[in-house]
Protein backbone atom coordinates (compact mmCIF):
# COMPACT_ATOMS: atom_id res chain seq x y z
CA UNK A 1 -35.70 -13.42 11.46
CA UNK A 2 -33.63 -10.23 12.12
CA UNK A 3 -34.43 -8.61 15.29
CA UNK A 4 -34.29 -5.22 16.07
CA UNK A 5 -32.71 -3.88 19.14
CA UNK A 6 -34.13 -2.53 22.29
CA UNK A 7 -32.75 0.95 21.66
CA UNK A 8 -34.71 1.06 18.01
CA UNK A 9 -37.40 -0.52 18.84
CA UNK A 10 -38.18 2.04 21.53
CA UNK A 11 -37.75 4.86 19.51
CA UNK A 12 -39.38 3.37 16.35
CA UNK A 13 -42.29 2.89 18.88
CA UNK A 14 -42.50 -0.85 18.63
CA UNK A 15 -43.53 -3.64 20.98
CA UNK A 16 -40.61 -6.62 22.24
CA UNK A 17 -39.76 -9.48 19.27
CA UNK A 18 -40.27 -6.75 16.82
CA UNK A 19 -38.18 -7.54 13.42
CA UNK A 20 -36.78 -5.59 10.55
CA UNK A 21 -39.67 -6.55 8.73
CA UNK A 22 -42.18 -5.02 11.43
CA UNK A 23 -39.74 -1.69 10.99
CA UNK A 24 -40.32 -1.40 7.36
CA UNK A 25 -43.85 -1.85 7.85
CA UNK A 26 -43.88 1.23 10.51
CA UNK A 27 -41.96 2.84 7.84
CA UNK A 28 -44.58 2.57 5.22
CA UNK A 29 -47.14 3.39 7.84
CA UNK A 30 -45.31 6.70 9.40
CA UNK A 31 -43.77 8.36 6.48
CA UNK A 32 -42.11 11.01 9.05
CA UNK A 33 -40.09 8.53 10.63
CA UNK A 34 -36.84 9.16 10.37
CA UNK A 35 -34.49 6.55 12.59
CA UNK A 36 -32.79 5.31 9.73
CA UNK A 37 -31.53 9.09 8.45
CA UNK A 38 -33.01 8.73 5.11
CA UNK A 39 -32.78 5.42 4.10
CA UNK A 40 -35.60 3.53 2.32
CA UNK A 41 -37.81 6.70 2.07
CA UNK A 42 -39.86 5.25 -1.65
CA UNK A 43 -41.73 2.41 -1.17
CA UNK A 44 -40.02 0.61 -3.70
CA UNK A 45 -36.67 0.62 -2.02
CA UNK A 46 -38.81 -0.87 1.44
CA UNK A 47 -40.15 -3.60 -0.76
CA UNK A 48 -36.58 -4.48 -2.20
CA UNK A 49 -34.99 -4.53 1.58
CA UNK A 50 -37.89 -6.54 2.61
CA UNK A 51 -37.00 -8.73 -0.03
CA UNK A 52 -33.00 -8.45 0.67
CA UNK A 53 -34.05 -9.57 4.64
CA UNK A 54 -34.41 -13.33 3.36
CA UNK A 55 -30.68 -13.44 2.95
CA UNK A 56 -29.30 -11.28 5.79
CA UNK A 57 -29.12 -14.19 8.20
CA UNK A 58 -26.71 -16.13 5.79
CA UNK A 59 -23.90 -13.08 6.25
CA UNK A 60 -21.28 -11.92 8.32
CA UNK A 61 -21.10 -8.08 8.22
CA UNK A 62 -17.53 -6.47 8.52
CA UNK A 63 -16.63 -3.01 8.58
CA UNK A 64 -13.18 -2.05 7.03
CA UNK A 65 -11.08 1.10 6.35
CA UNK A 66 -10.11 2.44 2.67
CA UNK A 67 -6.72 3.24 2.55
CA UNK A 68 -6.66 5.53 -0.14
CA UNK A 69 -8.85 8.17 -1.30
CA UNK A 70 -11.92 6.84 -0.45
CA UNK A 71 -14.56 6.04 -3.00
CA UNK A 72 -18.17 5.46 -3.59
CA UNK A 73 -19.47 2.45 -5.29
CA UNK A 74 -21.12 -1.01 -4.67
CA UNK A 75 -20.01 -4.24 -6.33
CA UNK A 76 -21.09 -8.22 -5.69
CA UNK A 77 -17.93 -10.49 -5.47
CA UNK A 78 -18.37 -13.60 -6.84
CA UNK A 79 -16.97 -16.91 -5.21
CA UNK A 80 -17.86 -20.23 -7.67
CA UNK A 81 -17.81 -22.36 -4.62
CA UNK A 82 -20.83 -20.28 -3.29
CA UNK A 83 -24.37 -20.21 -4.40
CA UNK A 84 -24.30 -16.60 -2.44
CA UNK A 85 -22.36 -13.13 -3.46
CA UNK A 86 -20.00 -11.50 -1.42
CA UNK A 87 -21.40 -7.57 -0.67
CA UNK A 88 -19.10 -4.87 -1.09
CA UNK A 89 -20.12 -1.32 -0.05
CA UNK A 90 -17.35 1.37 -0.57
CA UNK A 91 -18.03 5.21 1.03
CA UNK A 92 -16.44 7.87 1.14
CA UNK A 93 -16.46 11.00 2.69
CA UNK A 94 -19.23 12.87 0.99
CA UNK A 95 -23.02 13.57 1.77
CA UNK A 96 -24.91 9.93 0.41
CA UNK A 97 -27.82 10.89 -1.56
CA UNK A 98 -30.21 8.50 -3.44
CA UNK A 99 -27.95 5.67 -2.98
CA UNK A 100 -28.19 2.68 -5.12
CA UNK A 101 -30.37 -0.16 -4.83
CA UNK A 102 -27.93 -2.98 -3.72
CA UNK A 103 -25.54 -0.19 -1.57
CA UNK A 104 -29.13 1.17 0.31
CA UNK A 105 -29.91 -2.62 1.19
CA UNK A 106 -26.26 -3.53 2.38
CA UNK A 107 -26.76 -0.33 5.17
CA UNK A 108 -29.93 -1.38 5.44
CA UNK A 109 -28.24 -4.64 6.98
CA UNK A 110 -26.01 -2.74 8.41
CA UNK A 111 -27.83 -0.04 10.34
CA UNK A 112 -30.59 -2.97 12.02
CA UNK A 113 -28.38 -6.11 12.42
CA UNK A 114 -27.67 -6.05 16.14
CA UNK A 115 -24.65 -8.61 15.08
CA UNK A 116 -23.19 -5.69 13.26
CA UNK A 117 -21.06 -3.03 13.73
CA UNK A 118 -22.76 0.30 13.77
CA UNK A 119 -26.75 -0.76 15.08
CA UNK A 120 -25.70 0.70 18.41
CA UNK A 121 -24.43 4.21 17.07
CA UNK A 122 -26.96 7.20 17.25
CA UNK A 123 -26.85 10.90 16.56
CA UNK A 124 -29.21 13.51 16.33
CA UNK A 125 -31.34 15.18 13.11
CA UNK A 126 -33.15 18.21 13.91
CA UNK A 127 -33.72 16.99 17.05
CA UNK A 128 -34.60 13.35 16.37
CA UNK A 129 -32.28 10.27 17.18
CA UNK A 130 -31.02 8.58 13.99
CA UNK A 131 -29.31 5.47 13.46
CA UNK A 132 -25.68 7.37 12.47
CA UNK A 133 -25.16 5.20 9.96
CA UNK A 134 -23.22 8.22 7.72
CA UNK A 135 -20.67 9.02 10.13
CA UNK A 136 -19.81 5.18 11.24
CA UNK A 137 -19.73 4.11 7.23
CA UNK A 138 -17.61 7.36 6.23
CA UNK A 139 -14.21 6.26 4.38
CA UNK A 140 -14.91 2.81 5.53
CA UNK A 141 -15.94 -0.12 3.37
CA UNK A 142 -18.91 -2.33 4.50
CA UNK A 143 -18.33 -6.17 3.65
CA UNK A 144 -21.56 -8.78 3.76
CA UNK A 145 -19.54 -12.07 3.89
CA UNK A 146 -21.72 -15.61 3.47
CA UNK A 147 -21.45 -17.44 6.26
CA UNK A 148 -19.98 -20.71 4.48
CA UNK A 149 -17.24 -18.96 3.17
CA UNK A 150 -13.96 -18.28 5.09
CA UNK A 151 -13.68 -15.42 6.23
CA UNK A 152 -10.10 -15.02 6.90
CA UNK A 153 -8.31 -15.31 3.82
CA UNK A 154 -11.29 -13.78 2.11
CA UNK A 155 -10.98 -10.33 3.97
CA UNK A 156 -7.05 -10.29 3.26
CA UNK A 157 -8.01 -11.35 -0.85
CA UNK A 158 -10.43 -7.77 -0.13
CA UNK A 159 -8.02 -5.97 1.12
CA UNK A 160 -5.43 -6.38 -1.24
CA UNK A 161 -7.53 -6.19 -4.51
CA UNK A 162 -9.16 -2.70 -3.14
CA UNK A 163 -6.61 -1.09 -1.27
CA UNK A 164 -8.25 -1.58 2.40
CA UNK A 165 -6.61 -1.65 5.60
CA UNK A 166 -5.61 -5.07 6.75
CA UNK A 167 -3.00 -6.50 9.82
CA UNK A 168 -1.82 -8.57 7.49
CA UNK A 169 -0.89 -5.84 4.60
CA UNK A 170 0.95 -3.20 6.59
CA UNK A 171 0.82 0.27 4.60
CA UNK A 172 3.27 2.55 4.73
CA UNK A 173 4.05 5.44 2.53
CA UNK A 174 6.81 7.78 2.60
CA UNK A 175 6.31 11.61 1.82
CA UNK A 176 9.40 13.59 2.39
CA UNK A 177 12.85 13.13 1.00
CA UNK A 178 15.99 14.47 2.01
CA UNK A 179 16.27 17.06 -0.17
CA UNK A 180 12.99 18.76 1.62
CA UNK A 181 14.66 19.55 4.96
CA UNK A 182 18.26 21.03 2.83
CA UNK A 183 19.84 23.75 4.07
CA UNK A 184 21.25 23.99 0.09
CA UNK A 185 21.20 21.47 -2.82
CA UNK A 186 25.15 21.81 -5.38
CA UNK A 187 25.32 20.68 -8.87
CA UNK A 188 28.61 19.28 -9.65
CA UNK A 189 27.77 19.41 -13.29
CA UNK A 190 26.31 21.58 -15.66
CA UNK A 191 22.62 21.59 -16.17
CA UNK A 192 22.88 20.59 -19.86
CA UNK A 193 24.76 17.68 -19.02
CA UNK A 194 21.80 16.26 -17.48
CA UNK A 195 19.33 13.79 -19.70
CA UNK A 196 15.56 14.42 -20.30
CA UNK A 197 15.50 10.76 -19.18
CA UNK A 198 17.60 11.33 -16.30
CA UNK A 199 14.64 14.40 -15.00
CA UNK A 200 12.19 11.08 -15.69
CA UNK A 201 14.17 8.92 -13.01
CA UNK A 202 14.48 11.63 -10.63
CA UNK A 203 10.67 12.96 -11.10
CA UNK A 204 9.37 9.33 -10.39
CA UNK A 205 11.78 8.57 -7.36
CA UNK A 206 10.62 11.85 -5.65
CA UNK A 207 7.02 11.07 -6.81
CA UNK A 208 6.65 7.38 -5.52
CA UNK A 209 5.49 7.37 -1.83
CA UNK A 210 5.56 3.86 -1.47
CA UNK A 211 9.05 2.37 0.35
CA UNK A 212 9.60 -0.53 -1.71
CA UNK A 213 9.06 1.37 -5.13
CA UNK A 214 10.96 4.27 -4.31
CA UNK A 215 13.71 2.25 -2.62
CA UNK A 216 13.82 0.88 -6.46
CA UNK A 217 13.46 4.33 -7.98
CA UNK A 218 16.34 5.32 -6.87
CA UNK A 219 18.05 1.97 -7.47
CA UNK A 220 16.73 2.80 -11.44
CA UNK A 221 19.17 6.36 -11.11
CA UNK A 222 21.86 4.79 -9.85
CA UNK A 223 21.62 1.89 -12.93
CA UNK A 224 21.48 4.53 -15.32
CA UNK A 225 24.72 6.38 -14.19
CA UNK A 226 26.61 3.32 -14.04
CA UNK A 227 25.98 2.50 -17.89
CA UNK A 228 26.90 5.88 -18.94
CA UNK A 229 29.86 5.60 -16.92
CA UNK A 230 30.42 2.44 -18.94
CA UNK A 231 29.74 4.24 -22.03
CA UNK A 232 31.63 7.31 -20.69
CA UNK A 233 34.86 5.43 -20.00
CA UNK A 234 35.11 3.08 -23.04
CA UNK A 235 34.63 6.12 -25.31
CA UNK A 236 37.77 7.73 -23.28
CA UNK A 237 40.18 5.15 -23.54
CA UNK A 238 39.21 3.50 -27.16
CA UNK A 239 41.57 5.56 -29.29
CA UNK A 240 44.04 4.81 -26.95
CA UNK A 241 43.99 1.17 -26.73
CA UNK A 242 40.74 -0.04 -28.06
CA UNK A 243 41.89 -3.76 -26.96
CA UNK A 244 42.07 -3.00 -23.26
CA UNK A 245 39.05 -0.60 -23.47
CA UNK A 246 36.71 -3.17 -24.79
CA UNK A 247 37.85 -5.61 -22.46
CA UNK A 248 37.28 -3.40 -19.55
CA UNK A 249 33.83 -2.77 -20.85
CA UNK A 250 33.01 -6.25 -21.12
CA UNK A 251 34.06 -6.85 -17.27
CA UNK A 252 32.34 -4.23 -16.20
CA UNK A 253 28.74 -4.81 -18.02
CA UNK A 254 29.18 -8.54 -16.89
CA UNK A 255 27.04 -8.19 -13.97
CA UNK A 256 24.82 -5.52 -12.26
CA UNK A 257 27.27 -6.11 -8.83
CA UNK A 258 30.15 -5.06 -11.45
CA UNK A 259 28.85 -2.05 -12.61
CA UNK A 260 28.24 -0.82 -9.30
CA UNK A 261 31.39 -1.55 -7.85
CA UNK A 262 32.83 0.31 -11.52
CA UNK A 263 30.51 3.07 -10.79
CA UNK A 264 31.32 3.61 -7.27
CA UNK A 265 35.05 3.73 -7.86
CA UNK A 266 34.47 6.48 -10.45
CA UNK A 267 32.54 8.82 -8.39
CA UNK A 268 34.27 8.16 -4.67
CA UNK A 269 31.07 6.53 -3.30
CA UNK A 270 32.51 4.52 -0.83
CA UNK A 271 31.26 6.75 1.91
CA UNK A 272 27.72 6.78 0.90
CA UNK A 273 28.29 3.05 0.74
CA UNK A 274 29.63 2.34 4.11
CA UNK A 275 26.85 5.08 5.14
CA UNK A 276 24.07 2.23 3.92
CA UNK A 277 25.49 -0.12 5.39
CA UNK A 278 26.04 0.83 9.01
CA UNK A 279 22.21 1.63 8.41
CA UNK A 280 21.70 -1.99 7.21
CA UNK A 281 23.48 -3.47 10.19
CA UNK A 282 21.49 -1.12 12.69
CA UNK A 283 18.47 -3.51 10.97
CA UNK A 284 20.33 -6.79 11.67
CA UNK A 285 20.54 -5.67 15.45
CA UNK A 286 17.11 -5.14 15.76
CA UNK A 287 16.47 -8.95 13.81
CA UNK A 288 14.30 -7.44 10.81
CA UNK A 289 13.51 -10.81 9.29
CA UNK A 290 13.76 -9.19 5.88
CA UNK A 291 17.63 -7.71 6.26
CA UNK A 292 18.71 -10.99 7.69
CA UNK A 293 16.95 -12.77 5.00
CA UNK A 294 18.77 -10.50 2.43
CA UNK A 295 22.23 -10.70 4.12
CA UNK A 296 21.92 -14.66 3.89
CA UNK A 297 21.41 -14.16 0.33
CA UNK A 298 24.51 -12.19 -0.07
CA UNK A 299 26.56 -14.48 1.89
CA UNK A 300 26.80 -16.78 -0.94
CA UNK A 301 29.28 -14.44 -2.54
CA UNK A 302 32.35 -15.19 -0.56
CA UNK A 303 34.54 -13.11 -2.50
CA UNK A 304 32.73 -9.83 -1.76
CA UNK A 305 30.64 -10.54 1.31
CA UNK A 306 34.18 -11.38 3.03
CA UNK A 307 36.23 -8.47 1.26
CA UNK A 308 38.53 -6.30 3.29
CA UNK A 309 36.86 -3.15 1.84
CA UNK A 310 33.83 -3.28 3.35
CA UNK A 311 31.94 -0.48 0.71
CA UNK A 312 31.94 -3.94 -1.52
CA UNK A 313 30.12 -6.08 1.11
CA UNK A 314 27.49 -2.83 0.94
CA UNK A 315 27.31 -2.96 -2.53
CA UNK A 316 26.64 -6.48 -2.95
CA UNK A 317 23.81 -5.98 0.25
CA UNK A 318 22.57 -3.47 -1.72
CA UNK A 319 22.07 -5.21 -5.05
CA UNK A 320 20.59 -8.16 -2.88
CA UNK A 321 17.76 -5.43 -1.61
CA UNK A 322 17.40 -4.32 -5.38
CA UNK A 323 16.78 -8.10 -6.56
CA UNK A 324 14.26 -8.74 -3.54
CA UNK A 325 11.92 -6.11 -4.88
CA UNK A 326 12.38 -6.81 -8.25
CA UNK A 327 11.98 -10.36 -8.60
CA UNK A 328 9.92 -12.60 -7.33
CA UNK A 329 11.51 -15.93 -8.02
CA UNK A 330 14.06 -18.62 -6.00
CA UNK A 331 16.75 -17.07 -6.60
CA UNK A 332 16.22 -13.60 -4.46
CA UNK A 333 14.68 -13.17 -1.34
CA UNK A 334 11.10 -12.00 -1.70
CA UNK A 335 9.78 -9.01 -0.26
CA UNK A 336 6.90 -9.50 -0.05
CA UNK A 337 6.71 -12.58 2.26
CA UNK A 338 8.13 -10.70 5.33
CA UNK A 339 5.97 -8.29 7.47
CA UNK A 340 8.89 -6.06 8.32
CA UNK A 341 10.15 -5.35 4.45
CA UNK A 342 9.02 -1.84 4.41
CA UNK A 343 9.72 -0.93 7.93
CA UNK A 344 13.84 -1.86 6.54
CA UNK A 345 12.84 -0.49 3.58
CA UNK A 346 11.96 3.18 5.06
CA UNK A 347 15.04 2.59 7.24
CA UNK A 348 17.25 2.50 4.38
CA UNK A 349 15.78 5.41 2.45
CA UNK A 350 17.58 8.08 3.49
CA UNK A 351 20.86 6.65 2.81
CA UNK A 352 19.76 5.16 -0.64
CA UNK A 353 18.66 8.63 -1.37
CA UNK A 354 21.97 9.80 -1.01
CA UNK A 355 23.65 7.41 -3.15
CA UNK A 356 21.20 7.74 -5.98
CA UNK A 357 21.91 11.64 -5.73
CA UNK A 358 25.99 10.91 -5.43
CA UNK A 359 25.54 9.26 -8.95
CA UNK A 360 24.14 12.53 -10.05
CA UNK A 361 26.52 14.58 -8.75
CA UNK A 362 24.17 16.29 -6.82
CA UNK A 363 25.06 17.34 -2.91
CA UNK A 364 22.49 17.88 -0.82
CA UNK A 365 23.68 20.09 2.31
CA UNK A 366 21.94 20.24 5.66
């Protein structure tokens, strides 16, 4: 049995121990009663949440958030394990008209179960009081959980799969870049000498609002200068001593760390470098579990973790950030498992920004 509450019973004009099923009745009984804003106004849709009522008991109601654009829709989740559906209602921010059969029951649910969320929320129609059902559900999604199920995990499986707020997926999105508060932006090459491909990489970094992609965005510019410096330099010195100059090639394609140390010598980045990593220290002061993670990582190469130049030891930290987000194996720290990845992650933006645009040869002045 699903009883109503005093507040809806009183207005729906019925008598103490009424249920949902004595509402629907009035409903059918009083065609201008209104409480429920427009739901169940046929009587087929009252004999189909009539029907729906024999379940309700057996669910947990939730009430979540859409993090993006919000969208309309209703879908059952199945579980094997459970002889019931989960209930997914997704709103958005529009007028609901005619809803669907399974997305009018799940409000339904919502709107009378005093163990829900929104039972308690009224508003006013042309003078009436109304359950407010379309201002509490608006950009939210409702979720009718069984009761045998575990909830927990479940709601963070939910959240993930369609994009809804959860404590335990922290969004964050990043919007401006440095270029939008320059004073002046200086090409230090020709415009010609810049690669359709190269417009791609710049065009997607810019685009990407998320910290962790665009954080590898701009890693993706940076990768593509270094192997046309490669190519730039090998083509330079081959008629002069094509020996040495494929030998220098070689070394410096040998690993990624290589060709950024290669690349970074070439284009007098070591101040951009040293600029990331006073930023990634400010992170190990503060004990982001993600930085320290990485800089563990990195300690395994002695050689450059320990050099007297410290622009290397930022170079290798920063490779160690770009194999965290891009792999998600044993041998790289994942980003995912830490909370605090893209709180670092928007932390070092601004100076990864500036490296990606150094490899460009493109000065951004404030």
């Amino acid at each position: 049995m699903t009883y109503l509450s005093e507040e809806l019973r009183a207005i729906a004009n019925l008598p103490e121990g009424a249920t949902a099923q004595d509402l629907i009745i009035k409903l059918d009984e009083e065609e201008d009663l209104n409480v429920l804003d427009g739901l169940l106004e046929s009587q087929d849709s009252r004999l189909l949440a009539q029907q729906s009522l024999a379940n309700l008991q057996s669910y947990t109601i939730e009430l979540v958030e859409q993090t993006e654009s919000p969208r309309l829709g209703f879908l059952e989740f199945i579980v094997e394990s459970c002889p019931l559906p989960v209930l997914i209602g997704f709103f958005d921010r529009n007028e609901i008209i005619n809803p669907v059969t399974g997305l009018e029951n799940l409000i339904f649910w919502t709107a009378i179960d005093s163990r829900g969320p929104i039972h308690n929320q009224w508003g006013n129609k042309d003078g009436v009081p109304v359950i407010n059902w379309r201002a509490a559900l608006s950009g939210k999604a409702v979720i009718a959980i069984p009761q045998s199920l575990d909830s927990v995990p479940l709601l963070r499986l939910l959240a993930a799969l369609f994009s809804l707020k959860h404590a335990d997926l922290p969004v964050s999105s990043v919007q401006a870049t440095l270029k939008d508060s320059a004073a002046g932006v200086t090409l230090r090459n020709d415009a010609a000498d810049y690669s359709e491909t190269q417009s791609r990489l710049i065009f997607e970094a810019i685009s990407e609002t998320n910290p962790k992609w665009r954080c590898l965005s701009f890693y993706r510019i940076l990768e593509n200068a270094y192997l046309n410096n490669i190519k730039r330099i090998l083509n330079a010195s081959f008629d002069f001593d094509a020996k040495t100059a494929i030998a220098t090639a070689q070394k410096s394609v040998s690993s990624e760390v290589q060709q950024l140390l290669t690349l970074s010598e070439t284009l007098a980045m070591q101040g951009e470098f040293l600029k990331f990593n006073t930023d990634f220290e400010s992170l190990i002061q503060v004990n982001n579990k993600f930085i320290e993670a990485i800089d563990n990582n990195a300690r395994d190469d002695k050689d450059l973790y320990g050099h007297r130049d410290l622009w290397r030891k930022a170079v290798l930290r920063f490779y160690k950030l770009r194999c965290s987000i891009a792999h998600g194996g044993t041998s790289s720290v994942i980003y995912e498992q830490f909370s605090d990845a893209n709180s670092a992650a928007l932390s070092l933006l601004p100076s990864i920004e500036e490296l990606a645009f150094k490899s460009l040869k493109i000065e951004v002045l404030y």
